[in-house]
Protein backbone atom coordinates (compact mmCIF):
# COMPACT_ATOMS: atom_id res chain seq x y z
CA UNK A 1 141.79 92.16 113.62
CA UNK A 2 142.36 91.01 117.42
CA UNK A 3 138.44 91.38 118.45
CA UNK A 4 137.15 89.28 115.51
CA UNK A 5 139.48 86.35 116.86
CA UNK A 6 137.76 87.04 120.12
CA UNK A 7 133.93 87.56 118.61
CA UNK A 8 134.05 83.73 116.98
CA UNK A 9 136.73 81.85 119.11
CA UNK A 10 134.19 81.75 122.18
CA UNK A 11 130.54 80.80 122.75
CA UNK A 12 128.21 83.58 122.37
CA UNK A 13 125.16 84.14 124.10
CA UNK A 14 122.02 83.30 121.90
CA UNK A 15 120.19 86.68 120.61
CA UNK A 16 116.36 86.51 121.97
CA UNK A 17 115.48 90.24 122.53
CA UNK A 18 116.26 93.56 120.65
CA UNK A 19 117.98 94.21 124.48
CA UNK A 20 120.32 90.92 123.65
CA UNK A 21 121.36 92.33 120.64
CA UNK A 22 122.12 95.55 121.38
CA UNK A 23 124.08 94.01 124.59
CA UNK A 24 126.33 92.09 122.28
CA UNK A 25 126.64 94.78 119.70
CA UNK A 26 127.88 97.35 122.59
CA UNK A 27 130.55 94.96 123.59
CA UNK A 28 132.36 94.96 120.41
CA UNK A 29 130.95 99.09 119.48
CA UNK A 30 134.31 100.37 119.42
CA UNK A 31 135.77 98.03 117.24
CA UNK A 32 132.83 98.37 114.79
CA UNK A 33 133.56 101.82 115.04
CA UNK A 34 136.70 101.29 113.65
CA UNK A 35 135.75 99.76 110.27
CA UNK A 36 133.21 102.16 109.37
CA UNK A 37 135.98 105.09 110.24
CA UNK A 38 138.47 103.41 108.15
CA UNK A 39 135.78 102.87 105.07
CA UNK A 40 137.55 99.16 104.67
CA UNK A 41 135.95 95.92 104.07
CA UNK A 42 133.18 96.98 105.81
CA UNK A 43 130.96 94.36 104.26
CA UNK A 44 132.74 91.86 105.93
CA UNK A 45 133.98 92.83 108.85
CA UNK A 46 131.32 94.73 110.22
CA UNK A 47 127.55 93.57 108.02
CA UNK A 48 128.38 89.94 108.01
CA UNK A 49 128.91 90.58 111.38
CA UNK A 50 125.68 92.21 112.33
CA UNK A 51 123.66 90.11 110.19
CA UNK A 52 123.60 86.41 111.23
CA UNK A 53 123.56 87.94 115.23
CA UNK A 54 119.83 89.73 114.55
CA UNK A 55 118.71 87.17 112.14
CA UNK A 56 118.77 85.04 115.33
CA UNK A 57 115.78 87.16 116.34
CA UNK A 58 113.78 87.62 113.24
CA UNK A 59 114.43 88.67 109.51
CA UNK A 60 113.88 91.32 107.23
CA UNK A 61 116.76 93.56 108.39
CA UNK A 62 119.17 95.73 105.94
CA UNK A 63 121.71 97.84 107.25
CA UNK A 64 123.73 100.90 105.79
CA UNK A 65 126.57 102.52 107.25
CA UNK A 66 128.50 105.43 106.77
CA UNK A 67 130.16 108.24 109.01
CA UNK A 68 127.84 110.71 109.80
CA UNK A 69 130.14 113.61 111.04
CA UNK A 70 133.93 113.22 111.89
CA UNK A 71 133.13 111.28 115.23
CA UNK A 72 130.43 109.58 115.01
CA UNK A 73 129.19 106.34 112.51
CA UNK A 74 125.60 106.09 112.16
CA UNK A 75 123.99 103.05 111.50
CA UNK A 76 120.65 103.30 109.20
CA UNK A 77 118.84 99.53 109.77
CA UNK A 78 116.17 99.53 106.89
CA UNK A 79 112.97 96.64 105.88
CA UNK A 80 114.46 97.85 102.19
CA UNK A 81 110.70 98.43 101.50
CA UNK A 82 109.35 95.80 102.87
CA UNK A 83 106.06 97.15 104.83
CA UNK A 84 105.21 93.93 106.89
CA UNK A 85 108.93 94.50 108.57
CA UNK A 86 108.77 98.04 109.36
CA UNK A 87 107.71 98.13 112.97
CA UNK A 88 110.20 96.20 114.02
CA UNK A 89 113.01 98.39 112.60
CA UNK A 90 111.50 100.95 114.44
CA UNK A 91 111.22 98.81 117.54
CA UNK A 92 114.96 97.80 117.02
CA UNK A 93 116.15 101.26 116.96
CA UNK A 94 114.16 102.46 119.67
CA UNK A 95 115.65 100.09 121.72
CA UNK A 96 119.03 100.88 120.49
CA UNK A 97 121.31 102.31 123.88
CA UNK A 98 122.90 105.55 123.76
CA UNK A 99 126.62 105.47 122.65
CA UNK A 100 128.60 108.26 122.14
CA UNK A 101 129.92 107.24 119.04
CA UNK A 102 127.21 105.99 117.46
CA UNK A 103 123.66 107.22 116.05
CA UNK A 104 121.24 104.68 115.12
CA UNK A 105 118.58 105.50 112.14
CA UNK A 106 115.20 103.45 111.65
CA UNK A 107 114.50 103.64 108.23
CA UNK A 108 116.21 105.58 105.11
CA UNK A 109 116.05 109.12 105.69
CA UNK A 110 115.10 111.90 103.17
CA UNK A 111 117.71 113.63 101.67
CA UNK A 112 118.49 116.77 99.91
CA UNK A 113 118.07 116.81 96.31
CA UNK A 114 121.39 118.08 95.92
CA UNK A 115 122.47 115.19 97.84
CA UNK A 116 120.85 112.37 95.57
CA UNK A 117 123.12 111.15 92.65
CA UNK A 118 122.64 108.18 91.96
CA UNK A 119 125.11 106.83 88.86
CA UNK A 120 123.58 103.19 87.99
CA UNK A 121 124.44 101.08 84.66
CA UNK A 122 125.58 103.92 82.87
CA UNK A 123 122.74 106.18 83.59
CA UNK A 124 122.95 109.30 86.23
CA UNK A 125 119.45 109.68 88.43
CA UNK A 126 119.94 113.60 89.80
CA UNK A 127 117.16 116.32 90.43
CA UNK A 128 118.16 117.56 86.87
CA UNK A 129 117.23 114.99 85.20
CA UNK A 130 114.15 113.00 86.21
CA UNK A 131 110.69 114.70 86.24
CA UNK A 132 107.19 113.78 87.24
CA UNK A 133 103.21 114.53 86.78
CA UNK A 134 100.47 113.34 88.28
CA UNK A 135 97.64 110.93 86.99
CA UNK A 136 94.13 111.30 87.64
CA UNK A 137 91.43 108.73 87.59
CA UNK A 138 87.56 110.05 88.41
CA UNK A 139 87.22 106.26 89.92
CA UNK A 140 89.86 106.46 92.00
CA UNK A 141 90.31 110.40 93.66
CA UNK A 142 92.20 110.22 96.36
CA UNK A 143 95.07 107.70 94.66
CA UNK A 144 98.58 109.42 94.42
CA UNK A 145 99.20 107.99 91.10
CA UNK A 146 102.72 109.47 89.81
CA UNK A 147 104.63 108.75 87.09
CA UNK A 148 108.17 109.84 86.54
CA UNK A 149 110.35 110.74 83.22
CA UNK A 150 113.67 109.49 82.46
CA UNK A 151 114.55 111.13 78.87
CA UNK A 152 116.79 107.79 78.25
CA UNK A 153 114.38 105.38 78.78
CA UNK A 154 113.37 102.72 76.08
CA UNK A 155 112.27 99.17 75.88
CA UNK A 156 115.64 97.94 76.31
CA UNK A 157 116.80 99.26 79.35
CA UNK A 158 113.59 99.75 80.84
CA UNK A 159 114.52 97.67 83.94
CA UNK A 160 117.87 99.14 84.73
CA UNK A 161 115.91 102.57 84.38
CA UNK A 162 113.20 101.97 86.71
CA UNK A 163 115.55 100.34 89.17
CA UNK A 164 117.28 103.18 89.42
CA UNK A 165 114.41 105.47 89.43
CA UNK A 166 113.41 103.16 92.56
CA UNK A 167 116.39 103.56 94.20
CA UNK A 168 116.53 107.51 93.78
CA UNK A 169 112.84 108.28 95.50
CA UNK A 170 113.99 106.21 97.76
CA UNK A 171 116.33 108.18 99.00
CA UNK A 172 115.37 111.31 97.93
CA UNK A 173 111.83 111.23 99.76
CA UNK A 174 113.14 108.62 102.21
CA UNK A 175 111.60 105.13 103.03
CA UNK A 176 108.75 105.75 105.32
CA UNK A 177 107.63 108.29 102.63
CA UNK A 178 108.39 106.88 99.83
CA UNK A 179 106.09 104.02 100.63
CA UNK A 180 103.15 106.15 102.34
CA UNK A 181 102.84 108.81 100.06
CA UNK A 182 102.75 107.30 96.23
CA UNK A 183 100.06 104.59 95.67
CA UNK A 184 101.10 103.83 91.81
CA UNK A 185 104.43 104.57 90.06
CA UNK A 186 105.43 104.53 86.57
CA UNK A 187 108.44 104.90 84.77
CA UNK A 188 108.35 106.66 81.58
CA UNK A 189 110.55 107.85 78.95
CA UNK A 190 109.83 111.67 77.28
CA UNK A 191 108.05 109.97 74.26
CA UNK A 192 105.55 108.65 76.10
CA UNK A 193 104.82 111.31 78.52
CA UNK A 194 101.01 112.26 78.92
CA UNK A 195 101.09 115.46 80.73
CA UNK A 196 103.90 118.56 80.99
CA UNK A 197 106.84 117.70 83.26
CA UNK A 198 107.34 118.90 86.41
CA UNK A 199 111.10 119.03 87.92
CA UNK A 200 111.18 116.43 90.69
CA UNK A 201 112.66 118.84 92.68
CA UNK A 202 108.75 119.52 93.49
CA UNK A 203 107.72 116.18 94.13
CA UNK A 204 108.10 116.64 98.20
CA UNK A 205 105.96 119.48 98.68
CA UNK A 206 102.97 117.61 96.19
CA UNK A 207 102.99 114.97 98.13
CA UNK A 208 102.77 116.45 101.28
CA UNK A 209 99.77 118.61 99.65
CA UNK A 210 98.08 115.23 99.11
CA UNK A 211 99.01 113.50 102.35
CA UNK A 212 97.52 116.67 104.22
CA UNK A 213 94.54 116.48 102.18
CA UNK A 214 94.05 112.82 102.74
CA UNK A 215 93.94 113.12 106.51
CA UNK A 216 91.97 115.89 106.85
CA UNK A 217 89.65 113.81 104.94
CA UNK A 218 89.63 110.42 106.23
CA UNK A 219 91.16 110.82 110.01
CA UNK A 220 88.50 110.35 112.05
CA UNK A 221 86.72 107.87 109.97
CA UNK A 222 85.54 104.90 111.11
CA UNK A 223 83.54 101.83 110.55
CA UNK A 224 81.29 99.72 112.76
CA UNK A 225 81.27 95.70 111.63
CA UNK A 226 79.07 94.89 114.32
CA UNK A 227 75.39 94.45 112.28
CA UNK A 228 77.12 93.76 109.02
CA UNK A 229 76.00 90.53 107.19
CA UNK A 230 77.96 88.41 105.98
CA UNK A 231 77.93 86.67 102.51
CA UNK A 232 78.25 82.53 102.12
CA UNK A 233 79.96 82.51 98.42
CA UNK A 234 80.89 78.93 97.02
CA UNK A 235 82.73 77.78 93.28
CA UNK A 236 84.06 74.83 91.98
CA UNK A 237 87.70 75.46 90.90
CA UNK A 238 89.50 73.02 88.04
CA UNK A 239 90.48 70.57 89.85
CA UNK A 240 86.93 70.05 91.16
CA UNK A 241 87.81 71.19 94.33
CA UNK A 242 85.45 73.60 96.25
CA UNK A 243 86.33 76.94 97.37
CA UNK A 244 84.51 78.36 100.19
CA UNK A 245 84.51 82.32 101.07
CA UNK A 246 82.95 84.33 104.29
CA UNK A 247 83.01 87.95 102.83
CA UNK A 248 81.58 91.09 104.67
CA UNK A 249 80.05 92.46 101.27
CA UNK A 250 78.44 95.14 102.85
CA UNK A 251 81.79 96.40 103.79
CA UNK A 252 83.23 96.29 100.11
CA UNK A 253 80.20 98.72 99.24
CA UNK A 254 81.49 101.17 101.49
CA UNK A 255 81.77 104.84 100.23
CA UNK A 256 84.97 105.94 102.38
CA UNK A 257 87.61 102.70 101.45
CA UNK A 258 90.17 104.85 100.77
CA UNK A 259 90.32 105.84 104.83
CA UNK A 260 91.56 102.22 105.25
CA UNK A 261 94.33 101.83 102.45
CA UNK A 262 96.30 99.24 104.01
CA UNK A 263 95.64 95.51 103.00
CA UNK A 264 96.36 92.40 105.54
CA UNK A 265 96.32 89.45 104.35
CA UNK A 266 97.41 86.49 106.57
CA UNK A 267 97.97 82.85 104.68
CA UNK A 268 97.30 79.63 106.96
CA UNK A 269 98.30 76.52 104.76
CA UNK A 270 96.97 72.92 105.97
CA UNK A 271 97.13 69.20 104.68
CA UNK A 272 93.89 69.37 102.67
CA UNK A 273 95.11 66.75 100.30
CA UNK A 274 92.53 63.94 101.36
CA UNK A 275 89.77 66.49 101.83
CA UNK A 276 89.40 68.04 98.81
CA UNK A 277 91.43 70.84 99.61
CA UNK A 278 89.38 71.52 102.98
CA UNK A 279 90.76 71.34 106.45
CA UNK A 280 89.94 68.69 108.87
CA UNK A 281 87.47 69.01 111.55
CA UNK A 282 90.45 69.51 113.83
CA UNK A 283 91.98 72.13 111.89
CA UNK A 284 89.15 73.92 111.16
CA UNK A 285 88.31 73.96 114.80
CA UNK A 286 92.23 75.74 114.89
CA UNK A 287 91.64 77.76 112.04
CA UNK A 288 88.22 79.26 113.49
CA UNK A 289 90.29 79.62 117.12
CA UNK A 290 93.01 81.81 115.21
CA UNK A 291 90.66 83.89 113.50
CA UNK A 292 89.23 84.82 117.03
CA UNK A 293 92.13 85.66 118.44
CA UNK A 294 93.32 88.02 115.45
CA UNK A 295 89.77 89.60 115.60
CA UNK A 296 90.66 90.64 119.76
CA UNK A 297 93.28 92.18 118.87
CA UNK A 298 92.35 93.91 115.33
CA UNK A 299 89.24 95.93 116.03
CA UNK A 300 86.74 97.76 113.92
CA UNK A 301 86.77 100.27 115.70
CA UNK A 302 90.79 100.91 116.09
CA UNK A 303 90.73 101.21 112.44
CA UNK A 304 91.07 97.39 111.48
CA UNK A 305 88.44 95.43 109.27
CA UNK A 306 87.57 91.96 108.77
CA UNK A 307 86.59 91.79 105.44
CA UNK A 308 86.33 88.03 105.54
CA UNK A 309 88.61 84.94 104.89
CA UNK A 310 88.98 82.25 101.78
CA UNK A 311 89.05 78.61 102.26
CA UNK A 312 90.19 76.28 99.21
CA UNK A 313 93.08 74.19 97.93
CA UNK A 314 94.64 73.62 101.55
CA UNK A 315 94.96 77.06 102.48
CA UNK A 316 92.78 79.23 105.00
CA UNK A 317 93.41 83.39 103.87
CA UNK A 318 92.13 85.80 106.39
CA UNK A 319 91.68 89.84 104.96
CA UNK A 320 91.90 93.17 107.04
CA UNK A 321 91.69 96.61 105.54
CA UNK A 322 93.63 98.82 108.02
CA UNK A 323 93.97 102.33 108.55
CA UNK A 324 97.99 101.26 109.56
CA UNK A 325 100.08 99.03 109.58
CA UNK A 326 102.42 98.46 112.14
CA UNK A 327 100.01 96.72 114.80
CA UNK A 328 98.89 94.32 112.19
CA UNK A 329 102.44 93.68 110.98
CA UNK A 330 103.14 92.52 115.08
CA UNK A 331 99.91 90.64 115.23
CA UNK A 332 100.31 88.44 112.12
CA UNK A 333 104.27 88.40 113.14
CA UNK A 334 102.75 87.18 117.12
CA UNK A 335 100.41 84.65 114.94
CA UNK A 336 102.87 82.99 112.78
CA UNK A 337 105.10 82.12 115.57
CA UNK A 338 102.41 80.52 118.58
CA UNK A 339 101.53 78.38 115.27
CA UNK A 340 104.21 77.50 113.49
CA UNK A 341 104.08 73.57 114.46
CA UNK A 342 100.58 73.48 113.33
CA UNK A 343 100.42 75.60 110.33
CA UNK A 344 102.52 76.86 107.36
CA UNK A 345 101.71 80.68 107.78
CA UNK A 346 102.57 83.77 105.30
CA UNK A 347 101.59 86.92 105.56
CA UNK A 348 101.97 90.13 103.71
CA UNK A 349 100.69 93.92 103.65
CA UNK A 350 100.35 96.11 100.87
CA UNK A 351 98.04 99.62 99.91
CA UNK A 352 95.48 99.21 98.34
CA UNK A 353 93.35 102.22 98.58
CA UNK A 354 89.76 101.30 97.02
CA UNK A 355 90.27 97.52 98.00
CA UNK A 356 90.57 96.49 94.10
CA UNK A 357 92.00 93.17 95.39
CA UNK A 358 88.43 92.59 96.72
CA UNK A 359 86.13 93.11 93.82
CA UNK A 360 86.45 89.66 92.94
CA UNK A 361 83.77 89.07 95.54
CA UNK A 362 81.66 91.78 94.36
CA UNK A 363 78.64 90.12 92.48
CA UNK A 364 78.04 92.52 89.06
């Protein structure tokens, strides 16, 4: 193919913007266009294409093509899951330019039931076969905790099962659903079923039951840090190192944690090894600089909570409970790259709905 001789021979410009990529991708749209019509090794002609040019920018991106009428290929760009990338597939798309041959999808969409068949080592996932019920836990209320049947299911091919049980929801409810809506999943098989099956074909309008009832209940809560105390907690770990934890404990006794399901958790790793596992003055000064600037631009009272941070073993871990996370997700992201030179830095997000991460802290 001509263009890909002309893509590779010559020097392209460097991708530094969502703009820049979606420049470079409209100069070669037609011939893109092409593979996807023609079905034919779109992996590599088109993906391994894509890929390497917005991996330039930043990580995290999937992609999934397919034509979505007669004219027009749609490209879905996906964080397959991943929570912490999100926002910036939705960023990505919405600054995706208007071609006419073209749509551009952030995130897996829902689909028809009738639509989802998925046929995986040897087993079928349809809306025939796969059921669900609900769990209930008087501890834990407002938790969607679901678990789904698969009649073939055993210890053997329990992977396989639940992978494709995965990848099913997934589509079926879509990704920004899938991952806002269910707290806990299990697989199960029709032996070990607790509760009467319900189709799955039902699943969609239970959730959304739950999801409205969860926002009427928790939308306009919020929390004020401001005349919290704080909590000094200290241990001696096996290696006779000391760990040293700031914890807002008066927060983790809070009545209404579920209104903040979304954990932040940003990892700041340092040379602690002739320091027993503490930073240096200099890095602590750092350290305590970062944590500042985070706490400008995560605020109680925008629905972001500093539950404290964890100092031990060469690592500095800073914890927000959030009632989102997509500003958090850019915040950490803006973090990890002013830093980079002076710190290792990781961070991740995850829902955690009554904080259970946290009750390590929680003196009993």
């Amino acid at each position: 193919m001509s263009f890909l001789k002309n893509l590779f021979g010559t020097k392209e410009t460097s991708i530094n913007s969502y703009l820049d990529f979606w420049n470079w991708f409209t100069k070669y749209e037609t011939d893109f266009y092409n593979v996807v019509k023609k079905n034919k090794d779109i992996e590599t002609l088109f993906f391994d294409k894509i890929s390497p040019k917005i991996s330039e920018l930043q990580n995290g991106f999937f992609f999934v093509t397919g034509m979505y009428n007669d004219h027009t290929a749609e490209l879905i760009i996906t964080a397959d899951g991943d929570i912490k990338n999100i926002a910036f597939v939705e960023d990505l798309v919405e600054a995706a330019p208007s071609l006419e041959k073209w749509r551009f999808t952030a995130l897996k969409p829902a689909l028809n039931i009738e639509d989802v068949n998925i046929s995986m080592a040897g087993y079928e996932f349809t809306g025939t076969n796969l059921f669900f019920y609900a769990n209930e836990n008087a501890a834990y209320p407002d938790e969607v905790d679901i678990s789904i049947i698969h009649n073939e299911l055993n210890d053997e091919n329990r992977n396989q099962i639940s992978t494709g049980v995965y990848i099913f929801l997934d589509n079926y409810l879509g990704e920004l659903d899938f991952i806002n809506n269910i707290d806990n999943l299990s697989i199960v098989g029709s032996h070990e079923a607790e509760k009467e099956p319900v189709p799955i074909s039902k699943l969609k309008d239970f959730l959304t039951w739950r999801q409205k009832e969860f926002v009427e209940k928790y939308e306009a809560v919020r929390y004020d840090t401001e005349n919290d105390s704080y909590s000094m907690l200290e241990a001696e770990l096996e290696s006779g190192n000391k760990l040293f934890a700031v914890i807002n404990t008066e927060l983790l006794d809070w009545d209404s944690k579920a209104s903040h399901p979304w954990i932040a958790t940003l990892t700041l790793r340092y040379d602690g090894s002739n320091n027993n596992g503490m930073p240096t003055d200099d890095d602590y000064e750092l350290l305590n600089q970062i944590e500042a600037e985070i706490g400008k631009e995560l605020k109680d009272f925008d629905g972001y909570l500093n539950i404290g941070r964890q100092t031990a073993n060469g690592e500095r871990e800073i914890f927000f409970a959030c009632k989102e996370f997509r500003n958090p997700s850019k915040v950490f992201y803006q973090i990890s790259q002013s830093y980079k030179k002076s710190f290792k830095i990781n961070y991740e997000i995850y829902k955690d709905k009554y904080w259970q991460s946290f009750e390590k802290f929680i003196a009993r």
